[in-house]
Protein backbone atom coordinates (compact mmCIF):
# COMPACT_ATOMS: atom_id res chain seq x y z
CA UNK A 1 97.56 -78.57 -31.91
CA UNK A 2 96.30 -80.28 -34.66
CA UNK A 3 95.43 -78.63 -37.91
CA UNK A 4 92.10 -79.73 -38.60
CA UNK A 5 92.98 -79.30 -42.59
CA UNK A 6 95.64 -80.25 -45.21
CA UNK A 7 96.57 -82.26 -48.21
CA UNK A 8 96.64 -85.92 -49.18
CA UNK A 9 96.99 -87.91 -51.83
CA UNK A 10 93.45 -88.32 -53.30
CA UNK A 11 91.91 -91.32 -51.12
CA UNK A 12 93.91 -91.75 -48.85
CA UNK A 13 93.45 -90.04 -44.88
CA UNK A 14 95.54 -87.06 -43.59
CA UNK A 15 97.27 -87.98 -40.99
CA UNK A 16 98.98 -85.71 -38.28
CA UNK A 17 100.76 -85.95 -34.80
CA UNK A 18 99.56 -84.88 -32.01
CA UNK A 19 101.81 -84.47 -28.68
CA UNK A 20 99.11 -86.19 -26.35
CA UNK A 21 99.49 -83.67 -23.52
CA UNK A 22 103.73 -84.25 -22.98
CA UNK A 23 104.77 -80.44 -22.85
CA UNK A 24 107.37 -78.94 -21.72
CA UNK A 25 107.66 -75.33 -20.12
CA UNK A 26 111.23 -73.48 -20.12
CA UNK A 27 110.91 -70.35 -18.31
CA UNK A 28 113.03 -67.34 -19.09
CA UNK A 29 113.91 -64.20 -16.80
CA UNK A 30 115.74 -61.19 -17.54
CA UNK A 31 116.53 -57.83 -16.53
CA UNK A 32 115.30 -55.17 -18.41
CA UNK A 33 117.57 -52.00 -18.45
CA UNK A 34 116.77 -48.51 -20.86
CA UNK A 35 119.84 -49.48 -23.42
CA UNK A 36 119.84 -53.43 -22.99
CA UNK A 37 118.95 -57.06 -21.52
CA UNK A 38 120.50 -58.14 -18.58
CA UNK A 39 121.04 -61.00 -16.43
CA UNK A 40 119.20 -63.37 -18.49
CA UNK A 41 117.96 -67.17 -17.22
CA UNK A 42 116.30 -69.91 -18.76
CA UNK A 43 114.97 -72.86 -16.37
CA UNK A 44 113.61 -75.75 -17.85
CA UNK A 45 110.65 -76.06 -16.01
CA UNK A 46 107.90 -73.78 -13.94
CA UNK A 47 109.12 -71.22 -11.88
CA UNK A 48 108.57 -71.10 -8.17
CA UNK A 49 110.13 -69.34 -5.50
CA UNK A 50 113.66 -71.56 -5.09
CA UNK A 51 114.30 -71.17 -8.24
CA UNK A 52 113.56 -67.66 -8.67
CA UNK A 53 115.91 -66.53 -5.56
CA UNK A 54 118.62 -68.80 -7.16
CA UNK A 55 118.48 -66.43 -10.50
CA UNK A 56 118.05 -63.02 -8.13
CA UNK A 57 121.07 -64.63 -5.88
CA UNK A 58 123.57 -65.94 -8.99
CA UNK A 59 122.60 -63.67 -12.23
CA UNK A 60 120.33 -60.48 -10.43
CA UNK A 61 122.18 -59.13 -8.19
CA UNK A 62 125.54 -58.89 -9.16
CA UNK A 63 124.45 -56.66 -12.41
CA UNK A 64 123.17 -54.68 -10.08
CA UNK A 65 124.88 -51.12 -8.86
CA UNK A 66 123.44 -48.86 -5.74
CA UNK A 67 120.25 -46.65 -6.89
CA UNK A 68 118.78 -49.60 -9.10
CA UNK A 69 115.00 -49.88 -9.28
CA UNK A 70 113.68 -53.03 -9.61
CA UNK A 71 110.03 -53.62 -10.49
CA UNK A 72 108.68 -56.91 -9.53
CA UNK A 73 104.95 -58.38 -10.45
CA UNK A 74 102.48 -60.08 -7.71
CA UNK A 75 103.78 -63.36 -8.56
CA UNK A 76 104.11 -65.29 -5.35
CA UNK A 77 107.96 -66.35 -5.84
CA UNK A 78 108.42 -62.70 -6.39
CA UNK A 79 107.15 -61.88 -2.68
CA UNK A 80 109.97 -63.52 -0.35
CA UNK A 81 111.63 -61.71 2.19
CA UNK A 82 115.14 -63.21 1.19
CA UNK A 83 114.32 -62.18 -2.18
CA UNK A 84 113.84 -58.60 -0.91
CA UNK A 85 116.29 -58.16 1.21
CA UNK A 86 119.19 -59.78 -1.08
CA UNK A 87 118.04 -56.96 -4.21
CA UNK A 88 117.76 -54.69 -1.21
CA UNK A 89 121.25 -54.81 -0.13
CA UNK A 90 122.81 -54.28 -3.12
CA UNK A 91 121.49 -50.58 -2.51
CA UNK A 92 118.24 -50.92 -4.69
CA UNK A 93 115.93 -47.83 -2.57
CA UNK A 94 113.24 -49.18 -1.22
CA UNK A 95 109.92 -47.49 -2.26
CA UNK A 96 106.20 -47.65 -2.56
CA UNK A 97 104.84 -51.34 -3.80
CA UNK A 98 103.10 -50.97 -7.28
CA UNK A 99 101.97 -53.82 -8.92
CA UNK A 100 102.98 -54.18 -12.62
CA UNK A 101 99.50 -54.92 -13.30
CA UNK A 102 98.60 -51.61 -11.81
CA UNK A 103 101.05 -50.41 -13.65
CA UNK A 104 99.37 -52.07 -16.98
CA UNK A 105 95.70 -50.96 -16.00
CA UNK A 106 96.74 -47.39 -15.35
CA UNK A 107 95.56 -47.21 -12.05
CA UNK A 108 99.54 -45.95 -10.67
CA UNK A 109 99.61 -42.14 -11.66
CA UNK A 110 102.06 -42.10 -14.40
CA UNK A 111 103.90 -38.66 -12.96
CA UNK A 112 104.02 -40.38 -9.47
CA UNK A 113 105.85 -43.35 -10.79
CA UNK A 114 108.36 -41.31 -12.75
CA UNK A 115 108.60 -38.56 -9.95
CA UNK A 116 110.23 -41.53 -7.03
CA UNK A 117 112.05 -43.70 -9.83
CA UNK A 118 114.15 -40.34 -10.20
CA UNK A 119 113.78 -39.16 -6.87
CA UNK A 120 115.70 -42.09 -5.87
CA UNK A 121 118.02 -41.80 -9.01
CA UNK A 122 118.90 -38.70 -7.43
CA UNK A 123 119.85 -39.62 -3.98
């Protein structure tokens, strides 16, 4: 953006650059474990559902160990069967569907959430 104030010598017009609509969007995904980061992927570029089941296929899943939960958000790359079944088959438990942004807006009973995550810790 352009800052709409500044300095310049007296007289003469500020001047600033402007990048006339050129970005560019890098995308970064990571696993988020209790102690640390893992698996972590930067794309240069959007993220859609190709590349995402590249990252769960190459960096994901083999971090992953049997008993895993993996959260994933409504995002539409997020909701492929391949994508599913290749986290699945590592031995992640399959569970109810929440929605992180349920998650966010409260509406997932707290106690519930924590009560399957070690429910299927446990087994």
């Amino acid at each position: 953006m352009t800052r709409l104030r500044g300095w310049a010598p007296k007289g003469e017009r500020l001047v600033d650059k402007v990048p006339q609509g050129k970005w560019k969007t890098a995308t970064f995904l990571a696993a988020l474990r209790n102690d640390r980061i893992d698996a972590p992927c930067l794309f240069d570029g959007p993220i859609n559902g190709e590349r995402f089941r590249a990252y769960v296929d190459q960096f994901l899943v083999p971090t992953l160990k049997p008993g895993d939960v993996v959260i994933l958000d409504n995002l539409g790359s997020h909701k492929g069967k391949a994508v599913r079944k290749a986290i699945r088959d590592v031995g992640a438990p399959k569970g109810k569907q929440w929605s992180l942004v349920d998650v966010w807006r409260k509406r997932v009973d707290y106690p519930e959430l924590k009560a399957a995550v070690q429910n299927q810790a446990a087994s």
